[in-house]
PDB file of N, CA and C in Angstrom:
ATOM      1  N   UNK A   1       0.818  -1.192   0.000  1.00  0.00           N
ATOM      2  CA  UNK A   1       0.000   0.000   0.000  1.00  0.00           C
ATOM      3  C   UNK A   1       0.867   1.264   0.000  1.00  0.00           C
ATOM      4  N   UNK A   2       1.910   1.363   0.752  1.00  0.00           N
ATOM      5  CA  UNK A   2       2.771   2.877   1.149  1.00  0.00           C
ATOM      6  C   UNK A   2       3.578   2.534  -0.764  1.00  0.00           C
ATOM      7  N   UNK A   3       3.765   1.238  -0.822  1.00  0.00           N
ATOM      8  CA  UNK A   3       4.806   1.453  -2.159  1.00  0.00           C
ATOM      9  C   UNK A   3       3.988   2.378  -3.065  1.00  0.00           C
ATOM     10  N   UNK A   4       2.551   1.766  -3.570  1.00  0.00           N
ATOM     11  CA  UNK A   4       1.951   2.182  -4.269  1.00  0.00           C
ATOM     12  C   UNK A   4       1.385   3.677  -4.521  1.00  0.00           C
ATOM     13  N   UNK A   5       1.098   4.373  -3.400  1.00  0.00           N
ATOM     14  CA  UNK A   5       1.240   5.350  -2.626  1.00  0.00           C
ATOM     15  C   UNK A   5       2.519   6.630  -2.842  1.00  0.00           C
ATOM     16  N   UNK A   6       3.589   5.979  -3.147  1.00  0.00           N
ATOM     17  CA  UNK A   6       4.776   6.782  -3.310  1.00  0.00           C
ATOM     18  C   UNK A   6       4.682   6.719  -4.855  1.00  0.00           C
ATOM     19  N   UNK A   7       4.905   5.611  -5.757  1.00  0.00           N
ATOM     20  CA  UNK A   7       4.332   5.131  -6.892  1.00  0.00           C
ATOM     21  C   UNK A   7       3.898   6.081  -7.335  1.00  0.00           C
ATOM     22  N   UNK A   8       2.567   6.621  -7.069  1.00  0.00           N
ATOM     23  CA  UNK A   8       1.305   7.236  -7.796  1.00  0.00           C
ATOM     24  C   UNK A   8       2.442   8.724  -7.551  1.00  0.00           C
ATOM     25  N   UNK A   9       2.881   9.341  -6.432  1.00  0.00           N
ATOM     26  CA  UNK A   9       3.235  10.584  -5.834  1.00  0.00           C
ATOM     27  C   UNK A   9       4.243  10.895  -6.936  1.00  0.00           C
ATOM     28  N   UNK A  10       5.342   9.672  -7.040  1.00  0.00           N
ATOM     29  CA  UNK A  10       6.199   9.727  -7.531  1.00  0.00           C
ATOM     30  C   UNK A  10       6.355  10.455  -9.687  1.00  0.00           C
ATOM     31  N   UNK A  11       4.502   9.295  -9.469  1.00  0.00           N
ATOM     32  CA  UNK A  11       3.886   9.599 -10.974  1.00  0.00           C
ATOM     33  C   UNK A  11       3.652  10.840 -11.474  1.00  0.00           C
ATOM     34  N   UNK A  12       3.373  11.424 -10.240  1.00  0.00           N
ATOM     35  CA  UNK A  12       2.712  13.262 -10.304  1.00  0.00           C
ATOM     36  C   UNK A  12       3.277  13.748 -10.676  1.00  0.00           C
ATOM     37  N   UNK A  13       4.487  13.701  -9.544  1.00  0.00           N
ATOM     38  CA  UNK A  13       5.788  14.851  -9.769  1.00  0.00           C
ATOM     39  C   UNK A  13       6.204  14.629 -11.134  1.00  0.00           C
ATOM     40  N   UNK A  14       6.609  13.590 -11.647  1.00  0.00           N
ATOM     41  CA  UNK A  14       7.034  13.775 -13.148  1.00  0.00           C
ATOM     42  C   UNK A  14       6.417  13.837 -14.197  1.00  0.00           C
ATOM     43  N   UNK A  15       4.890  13.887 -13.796  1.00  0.00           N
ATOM     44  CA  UNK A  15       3.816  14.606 -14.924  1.00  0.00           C
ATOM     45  C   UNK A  15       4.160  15.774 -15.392  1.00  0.00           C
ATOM     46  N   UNK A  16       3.848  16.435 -14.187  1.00  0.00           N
ATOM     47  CA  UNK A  16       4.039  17.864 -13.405  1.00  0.00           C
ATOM     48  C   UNK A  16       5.194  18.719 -13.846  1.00  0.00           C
ATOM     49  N   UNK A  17       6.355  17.728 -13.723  1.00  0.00           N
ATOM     50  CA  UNK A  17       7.729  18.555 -14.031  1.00  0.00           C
ATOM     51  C   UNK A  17       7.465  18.403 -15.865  1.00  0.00           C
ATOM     52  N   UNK A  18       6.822  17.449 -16.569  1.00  0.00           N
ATOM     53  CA  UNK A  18       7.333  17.183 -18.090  1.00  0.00           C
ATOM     54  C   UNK A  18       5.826  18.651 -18.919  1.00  0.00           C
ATOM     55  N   UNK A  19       4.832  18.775 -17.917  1.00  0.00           N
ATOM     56  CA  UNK A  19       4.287  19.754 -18.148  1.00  0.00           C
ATOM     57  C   UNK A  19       4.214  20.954 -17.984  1.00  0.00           C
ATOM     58  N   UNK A  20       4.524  21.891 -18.659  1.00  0.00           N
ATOM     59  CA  UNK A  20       4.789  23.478 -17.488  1.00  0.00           C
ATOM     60  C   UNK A  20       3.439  24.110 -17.752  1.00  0.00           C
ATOM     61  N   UNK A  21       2.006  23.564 -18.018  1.00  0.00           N
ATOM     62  CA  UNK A  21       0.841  24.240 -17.588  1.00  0.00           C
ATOM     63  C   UNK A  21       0.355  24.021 -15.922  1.00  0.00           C
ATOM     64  N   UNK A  22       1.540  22.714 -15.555  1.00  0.00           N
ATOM     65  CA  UNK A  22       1.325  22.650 -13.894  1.00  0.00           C
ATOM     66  C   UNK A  22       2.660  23.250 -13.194  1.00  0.00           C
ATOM     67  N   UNK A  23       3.386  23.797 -13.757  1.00  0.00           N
ATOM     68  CA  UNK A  23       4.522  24.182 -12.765  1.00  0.00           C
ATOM     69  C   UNK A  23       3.327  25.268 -12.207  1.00  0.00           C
ATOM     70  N   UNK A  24       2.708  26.393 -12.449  1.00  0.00           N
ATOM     71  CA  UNK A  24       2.417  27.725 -11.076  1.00  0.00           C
ATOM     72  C   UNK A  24       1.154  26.828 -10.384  1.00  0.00           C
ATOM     73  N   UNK A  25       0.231  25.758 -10.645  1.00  0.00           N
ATOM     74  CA  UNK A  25      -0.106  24.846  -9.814  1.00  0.00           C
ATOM     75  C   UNK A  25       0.839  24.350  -8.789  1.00  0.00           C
ATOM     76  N   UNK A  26       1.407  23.888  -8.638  1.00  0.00           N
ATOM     77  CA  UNK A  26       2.456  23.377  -7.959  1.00  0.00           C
ATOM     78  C   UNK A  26       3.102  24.742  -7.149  1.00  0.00           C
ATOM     79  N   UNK A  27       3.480  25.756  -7.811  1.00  0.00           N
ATOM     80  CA  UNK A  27       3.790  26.549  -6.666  1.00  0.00           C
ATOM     81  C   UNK A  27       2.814  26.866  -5.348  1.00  0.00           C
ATOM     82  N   UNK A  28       1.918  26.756  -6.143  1.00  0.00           N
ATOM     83  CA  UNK A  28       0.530  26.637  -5.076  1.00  0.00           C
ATOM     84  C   UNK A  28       0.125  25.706  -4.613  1.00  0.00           C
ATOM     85  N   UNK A  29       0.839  24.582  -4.923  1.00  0.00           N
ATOM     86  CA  UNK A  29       0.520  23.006  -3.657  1.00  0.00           C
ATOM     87  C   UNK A  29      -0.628  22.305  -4.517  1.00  0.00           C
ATOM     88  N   UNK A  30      -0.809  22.590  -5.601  1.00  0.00           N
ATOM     89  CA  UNK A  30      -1.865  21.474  -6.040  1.00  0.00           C
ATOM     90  C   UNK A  30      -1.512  20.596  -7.259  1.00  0.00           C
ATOM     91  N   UNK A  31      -1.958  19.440  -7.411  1.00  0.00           N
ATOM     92  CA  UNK A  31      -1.091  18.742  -8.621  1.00  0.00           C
ATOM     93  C   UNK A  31      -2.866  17.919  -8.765  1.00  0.00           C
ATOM     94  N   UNK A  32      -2.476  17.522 -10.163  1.00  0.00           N
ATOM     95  CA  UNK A  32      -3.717  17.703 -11.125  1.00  0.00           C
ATOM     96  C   UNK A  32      -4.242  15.757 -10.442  1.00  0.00           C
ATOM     97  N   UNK A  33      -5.384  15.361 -10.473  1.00  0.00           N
ATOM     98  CA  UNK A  33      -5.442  13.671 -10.279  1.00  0.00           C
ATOM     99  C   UNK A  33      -5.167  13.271 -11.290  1.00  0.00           C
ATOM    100  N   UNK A  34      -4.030  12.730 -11.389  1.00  0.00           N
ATOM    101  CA  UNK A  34      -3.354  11.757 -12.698  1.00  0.00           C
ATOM    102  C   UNK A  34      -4.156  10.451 -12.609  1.00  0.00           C
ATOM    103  N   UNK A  35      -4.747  10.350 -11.454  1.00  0.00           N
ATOM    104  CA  UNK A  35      -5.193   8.716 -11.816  1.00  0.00           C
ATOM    105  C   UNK A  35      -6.349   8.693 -12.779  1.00  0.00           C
ATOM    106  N   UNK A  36      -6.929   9.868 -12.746  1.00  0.00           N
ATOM    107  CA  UNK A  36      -8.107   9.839 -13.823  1.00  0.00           C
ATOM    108  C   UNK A  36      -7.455   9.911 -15.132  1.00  0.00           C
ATOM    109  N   UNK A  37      -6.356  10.047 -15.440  1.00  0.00           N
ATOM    110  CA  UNK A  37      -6.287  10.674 -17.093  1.00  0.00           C
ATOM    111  C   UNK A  37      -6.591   9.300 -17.571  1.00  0.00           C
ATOM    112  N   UNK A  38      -6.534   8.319 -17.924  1.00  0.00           N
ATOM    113  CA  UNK A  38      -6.912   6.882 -18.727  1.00  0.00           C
ATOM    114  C   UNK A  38      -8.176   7.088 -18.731  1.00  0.00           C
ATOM    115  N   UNK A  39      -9.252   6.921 -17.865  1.00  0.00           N
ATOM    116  CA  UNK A  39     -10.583   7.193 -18.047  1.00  0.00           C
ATOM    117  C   UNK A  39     -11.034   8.181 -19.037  1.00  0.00           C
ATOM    118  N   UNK A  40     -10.299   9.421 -18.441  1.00  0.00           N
ATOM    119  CA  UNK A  40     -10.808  10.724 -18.959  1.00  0.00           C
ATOM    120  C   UNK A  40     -10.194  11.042 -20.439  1.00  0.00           C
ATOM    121  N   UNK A  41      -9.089  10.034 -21.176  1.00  0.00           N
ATOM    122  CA  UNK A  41      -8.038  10.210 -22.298  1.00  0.00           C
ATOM    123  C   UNK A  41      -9.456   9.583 -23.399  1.00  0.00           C
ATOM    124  N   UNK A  42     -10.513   8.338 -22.764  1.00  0.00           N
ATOM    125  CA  UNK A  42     -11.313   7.795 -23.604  1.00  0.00           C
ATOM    126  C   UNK A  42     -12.813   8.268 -23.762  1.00  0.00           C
ATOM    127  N   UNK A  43     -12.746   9.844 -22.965  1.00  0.00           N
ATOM    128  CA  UNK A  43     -14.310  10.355 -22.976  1.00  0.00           C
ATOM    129  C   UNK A  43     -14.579  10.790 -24.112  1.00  0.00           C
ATOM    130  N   UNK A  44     -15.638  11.128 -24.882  1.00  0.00           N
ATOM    131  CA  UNK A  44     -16.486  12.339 -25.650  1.00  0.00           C
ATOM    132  C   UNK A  44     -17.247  12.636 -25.204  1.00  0.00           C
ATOM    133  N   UNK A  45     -16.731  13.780 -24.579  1.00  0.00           N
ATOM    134  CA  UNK A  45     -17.803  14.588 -24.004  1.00  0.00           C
ATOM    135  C   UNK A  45     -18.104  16.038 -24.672  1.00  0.00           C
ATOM    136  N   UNK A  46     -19.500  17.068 -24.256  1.00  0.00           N
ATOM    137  CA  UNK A  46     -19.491  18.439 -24.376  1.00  0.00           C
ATOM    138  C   UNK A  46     -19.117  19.304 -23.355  1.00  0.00           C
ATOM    139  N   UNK A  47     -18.618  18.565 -22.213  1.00  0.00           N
ATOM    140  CA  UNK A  47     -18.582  19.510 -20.997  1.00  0.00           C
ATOM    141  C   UNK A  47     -18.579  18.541 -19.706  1.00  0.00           C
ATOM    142  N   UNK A  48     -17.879  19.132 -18.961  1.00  0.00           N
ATOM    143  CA  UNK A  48     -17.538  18.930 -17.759  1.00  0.00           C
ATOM    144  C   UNK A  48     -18.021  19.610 -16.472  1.00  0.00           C
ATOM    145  N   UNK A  49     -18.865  18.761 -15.672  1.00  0.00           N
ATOM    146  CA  UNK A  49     -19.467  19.292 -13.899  1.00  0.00           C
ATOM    147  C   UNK A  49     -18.350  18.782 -13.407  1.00  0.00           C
ATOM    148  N   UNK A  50     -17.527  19.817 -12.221  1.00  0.00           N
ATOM    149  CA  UNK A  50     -16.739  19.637 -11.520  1.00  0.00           C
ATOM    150  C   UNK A  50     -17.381  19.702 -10.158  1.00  0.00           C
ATOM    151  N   UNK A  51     -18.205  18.759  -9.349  1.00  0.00           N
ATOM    152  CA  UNK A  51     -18.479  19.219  -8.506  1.00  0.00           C
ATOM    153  C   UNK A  51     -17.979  18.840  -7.042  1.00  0.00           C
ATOM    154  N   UNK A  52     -17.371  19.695  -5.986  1.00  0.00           N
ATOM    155  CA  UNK A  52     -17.045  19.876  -5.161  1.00  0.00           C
ATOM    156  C   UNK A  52     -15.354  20.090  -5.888  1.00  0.00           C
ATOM    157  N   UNK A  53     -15.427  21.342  -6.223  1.00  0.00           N
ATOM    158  CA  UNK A  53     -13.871  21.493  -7.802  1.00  0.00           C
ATOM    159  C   UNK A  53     -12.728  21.258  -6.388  1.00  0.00           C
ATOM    160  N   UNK A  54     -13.001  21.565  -5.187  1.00  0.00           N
ATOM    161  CA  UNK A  54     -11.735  21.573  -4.168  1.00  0.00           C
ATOM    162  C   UNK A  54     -10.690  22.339  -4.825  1.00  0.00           C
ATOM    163  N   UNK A  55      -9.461  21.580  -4.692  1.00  0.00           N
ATOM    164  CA  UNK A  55      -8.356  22.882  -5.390  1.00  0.00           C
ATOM    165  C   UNK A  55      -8.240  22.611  -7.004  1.00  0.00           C
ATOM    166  N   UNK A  56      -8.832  21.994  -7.726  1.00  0.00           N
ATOM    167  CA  UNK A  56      -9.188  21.764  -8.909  1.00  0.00           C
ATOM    168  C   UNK A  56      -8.063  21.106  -9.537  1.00  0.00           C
ATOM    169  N   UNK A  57      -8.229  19.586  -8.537  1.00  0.00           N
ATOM    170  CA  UNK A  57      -7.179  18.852  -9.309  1.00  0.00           C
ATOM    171  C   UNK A  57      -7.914  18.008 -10.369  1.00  0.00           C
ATOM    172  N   UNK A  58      -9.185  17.400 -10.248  1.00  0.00           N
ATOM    173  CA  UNK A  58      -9.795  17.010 -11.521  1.00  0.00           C
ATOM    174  C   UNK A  58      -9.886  18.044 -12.463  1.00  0.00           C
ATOM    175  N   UNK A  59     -10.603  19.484 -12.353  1.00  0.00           N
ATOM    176  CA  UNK A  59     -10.428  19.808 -13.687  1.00  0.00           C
ATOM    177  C   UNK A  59      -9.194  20.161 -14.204  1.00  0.00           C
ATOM    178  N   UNK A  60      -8.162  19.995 -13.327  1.00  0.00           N
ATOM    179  CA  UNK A  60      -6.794  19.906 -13.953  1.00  0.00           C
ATOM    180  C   UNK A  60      -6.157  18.652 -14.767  1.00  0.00           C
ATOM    181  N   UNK A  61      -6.845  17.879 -14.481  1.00  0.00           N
ATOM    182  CA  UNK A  61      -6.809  16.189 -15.125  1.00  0.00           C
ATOM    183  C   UNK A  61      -7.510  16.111 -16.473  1.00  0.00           C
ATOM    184  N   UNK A  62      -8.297  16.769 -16.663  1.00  0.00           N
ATOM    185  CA  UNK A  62      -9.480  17.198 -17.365  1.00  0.00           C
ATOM    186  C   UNK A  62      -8.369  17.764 -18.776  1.00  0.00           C
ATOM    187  N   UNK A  63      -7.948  18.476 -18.355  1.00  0.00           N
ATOM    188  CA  UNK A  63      -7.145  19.998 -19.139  1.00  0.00           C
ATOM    189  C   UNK A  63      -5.665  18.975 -19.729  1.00  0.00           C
ATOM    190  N   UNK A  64      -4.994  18.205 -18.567  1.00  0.00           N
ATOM    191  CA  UNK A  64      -3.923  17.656 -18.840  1.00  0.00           C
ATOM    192  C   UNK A  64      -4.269  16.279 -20.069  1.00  0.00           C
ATOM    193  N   UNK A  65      -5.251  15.764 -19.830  1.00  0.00           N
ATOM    194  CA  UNK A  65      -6.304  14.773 -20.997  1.00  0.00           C
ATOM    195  C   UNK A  65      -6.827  15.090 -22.220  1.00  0.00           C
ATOM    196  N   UNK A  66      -6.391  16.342 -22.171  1.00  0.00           N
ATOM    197  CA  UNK A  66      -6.768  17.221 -23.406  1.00  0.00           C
ATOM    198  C   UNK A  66      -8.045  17.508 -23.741  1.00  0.00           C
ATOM    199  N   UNK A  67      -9.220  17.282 -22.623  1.00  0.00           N
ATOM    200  CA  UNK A  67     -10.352  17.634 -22.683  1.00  0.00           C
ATOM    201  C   UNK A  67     -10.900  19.103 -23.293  1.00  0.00           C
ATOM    202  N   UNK A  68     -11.181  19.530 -24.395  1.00  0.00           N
ATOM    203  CA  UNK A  68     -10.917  21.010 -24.861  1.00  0.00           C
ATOM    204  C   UNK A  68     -12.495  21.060 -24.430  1.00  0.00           C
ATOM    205  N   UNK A  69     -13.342  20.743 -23.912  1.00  0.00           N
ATOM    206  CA  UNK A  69     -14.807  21.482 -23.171  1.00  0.00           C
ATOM    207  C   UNK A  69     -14.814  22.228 -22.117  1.00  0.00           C
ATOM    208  N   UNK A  70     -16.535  23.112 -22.366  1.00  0.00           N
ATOM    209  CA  UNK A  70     -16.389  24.090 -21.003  1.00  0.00           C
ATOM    210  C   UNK A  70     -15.946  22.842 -19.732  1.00  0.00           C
ATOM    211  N   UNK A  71     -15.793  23.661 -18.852  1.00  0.00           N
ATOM    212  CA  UNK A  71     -15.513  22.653 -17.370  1.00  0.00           C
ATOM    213  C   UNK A  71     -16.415  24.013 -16.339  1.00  0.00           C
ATOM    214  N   UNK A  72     -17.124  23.485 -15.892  1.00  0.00           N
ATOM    215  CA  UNK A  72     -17.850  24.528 -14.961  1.00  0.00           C
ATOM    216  C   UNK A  72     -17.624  23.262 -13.049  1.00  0.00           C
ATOM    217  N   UNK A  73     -17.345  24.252 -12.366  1.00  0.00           N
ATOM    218  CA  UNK A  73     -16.891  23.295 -11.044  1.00  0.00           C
ATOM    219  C   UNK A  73     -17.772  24.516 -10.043  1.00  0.00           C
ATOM    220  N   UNK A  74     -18.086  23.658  -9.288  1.00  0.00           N
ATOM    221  CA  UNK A  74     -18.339  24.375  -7.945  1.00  0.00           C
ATOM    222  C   UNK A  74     -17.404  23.941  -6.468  1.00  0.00           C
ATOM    223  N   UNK A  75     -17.552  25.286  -6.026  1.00  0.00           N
ATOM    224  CA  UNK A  75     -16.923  24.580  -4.840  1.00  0.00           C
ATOM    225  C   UNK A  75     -17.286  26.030  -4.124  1.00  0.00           C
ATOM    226  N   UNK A  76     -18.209  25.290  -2.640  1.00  0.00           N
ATOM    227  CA  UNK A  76     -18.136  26.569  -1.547  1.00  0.00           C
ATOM    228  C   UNK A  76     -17.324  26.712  -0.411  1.00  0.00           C
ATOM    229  N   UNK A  77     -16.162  25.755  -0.255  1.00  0.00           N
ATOM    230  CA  UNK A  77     -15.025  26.631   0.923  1.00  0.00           C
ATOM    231  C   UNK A  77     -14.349  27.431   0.182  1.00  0.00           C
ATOM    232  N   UNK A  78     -14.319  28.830   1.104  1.00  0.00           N
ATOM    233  CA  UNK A  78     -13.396  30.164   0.282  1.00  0.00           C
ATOM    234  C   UNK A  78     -12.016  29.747   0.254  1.00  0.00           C
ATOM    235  N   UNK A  79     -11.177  29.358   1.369  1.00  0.00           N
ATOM    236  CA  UNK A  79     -10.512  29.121   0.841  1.00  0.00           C
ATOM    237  C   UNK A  79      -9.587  27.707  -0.458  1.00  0.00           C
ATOM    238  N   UNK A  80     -10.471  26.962  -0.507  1.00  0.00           N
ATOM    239  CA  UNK A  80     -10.506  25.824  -1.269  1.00  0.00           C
ATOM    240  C   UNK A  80     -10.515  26.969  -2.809  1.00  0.00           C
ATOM    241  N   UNK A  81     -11.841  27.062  -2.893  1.00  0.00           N
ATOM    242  CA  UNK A  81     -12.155  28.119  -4.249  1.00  0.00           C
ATOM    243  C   UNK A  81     -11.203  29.712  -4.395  1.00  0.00           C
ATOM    244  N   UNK A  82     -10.199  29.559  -3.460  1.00  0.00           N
ATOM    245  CA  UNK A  82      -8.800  30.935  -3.847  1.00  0.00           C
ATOM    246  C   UNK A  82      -8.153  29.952  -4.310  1.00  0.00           C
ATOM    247  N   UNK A  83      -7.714  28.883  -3.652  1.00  0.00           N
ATOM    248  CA  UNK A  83      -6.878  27.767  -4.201  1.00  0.00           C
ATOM    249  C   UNK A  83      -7.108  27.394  -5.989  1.00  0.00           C
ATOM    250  N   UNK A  84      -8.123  26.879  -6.196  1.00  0.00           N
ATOM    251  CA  UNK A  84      -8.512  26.862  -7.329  1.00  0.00           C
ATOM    252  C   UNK A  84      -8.637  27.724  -8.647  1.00  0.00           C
ATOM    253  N   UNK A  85      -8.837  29.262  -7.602  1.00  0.00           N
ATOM    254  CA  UNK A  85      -8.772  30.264  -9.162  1.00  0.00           C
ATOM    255  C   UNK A  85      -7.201  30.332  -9.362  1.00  0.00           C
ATOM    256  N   UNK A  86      -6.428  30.121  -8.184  1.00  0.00           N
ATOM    257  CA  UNK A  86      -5.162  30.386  -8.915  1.00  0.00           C
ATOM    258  C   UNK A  86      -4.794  29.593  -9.419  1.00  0.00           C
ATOM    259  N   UNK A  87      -5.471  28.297  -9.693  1.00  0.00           N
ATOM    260  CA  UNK A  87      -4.646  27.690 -10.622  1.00  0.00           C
ATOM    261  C   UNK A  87      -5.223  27.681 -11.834  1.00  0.00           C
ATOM    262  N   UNK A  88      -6.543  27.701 -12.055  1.00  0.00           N
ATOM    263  CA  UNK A  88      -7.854  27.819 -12.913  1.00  0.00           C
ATOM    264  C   UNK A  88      -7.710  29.344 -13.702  1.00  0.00           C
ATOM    265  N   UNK A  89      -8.097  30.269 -12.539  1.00  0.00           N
ATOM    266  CA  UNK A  89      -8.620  31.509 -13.123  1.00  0.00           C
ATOM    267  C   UNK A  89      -7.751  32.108 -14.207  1.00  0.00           C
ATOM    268  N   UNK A  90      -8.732  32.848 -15.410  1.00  0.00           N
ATOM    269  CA  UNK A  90      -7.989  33.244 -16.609  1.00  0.00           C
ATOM    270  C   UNK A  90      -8.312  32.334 -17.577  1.00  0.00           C
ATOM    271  N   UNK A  91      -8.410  30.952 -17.244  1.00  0.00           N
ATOM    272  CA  UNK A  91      -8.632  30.255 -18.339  1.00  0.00           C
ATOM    273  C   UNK A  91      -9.672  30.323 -19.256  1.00  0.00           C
ATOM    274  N   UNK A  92      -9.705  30.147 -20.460  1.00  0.00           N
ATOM    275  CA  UNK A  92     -10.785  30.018 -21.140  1.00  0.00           C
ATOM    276  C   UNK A  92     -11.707  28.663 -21.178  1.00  0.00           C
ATOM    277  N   UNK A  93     -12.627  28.918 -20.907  1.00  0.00           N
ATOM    278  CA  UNK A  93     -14.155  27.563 -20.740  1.00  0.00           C
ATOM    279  C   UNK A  93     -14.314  27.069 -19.258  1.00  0.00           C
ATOM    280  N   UNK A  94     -13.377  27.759 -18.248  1.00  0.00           N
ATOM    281  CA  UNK A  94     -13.097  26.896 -16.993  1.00  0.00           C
ATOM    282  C   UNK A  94     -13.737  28.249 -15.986  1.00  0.00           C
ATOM    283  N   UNK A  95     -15.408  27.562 -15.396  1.00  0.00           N
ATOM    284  CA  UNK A  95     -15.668  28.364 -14.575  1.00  0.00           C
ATOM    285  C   UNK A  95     -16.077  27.752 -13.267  1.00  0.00           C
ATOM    286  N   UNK A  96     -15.871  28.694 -12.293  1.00  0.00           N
ATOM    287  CA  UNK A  96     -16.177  28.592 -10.579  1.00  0.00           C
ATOM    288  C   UNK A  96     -17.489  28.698 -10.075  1.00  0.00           C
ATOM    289  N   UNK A  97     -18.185  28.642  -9.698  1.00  0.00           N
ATOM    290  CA  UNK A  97     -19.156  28.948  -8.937  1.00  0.00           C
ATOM    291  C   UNK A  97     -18.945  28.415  -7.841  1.00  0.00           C
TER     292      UNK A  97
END
């Protein structure tokens, strides 16, 4: 369990480092859920509910999967949803509520 655990951590960080749309994520402590990208690499979708967006590591999984749809997320802790616009906000199709 701890191997697997480091495994997955280990997986992030070198997502993370081979992508630089997550390096200013990462300055801010959040790294995208890599475990979804296989699921999310085989969707067709029009759009994406992010709900409970937290620091918006799914719709960062979303974005890293190459999902090009709106992504609309909610999330009501303030500070969870500051977390999230900074890694989110600015983007085009990617909204907060």
């Amino acid at each position: 369990m701890a191997s697997s655990l480091l495994a997955l951590r280990l997986f992030k960080i070198m997502t993370m480092v081979r992508h630089p749309v997550c390096w200013r994520a990462a300055c801010l402590g959040v790294a995208p859920a890599i475990e979804h990208l296989p699921a999310l690499r085989g969707l067709s979708v029009d759009g994406v509910i992010d709900v409970g967006g937290n620091r918006g590591q799914f719709t960062f999984a979303c974005r890293l999967a190459g999902l090009n749809v709106p992504i609309v997320a909610f999330e009501p802790i303030p500070a969870e949803a500051a977390k999230y616009r900074g890694v989110h906000g600015g983007v085009p199709g990617i909204t907060l509520i």
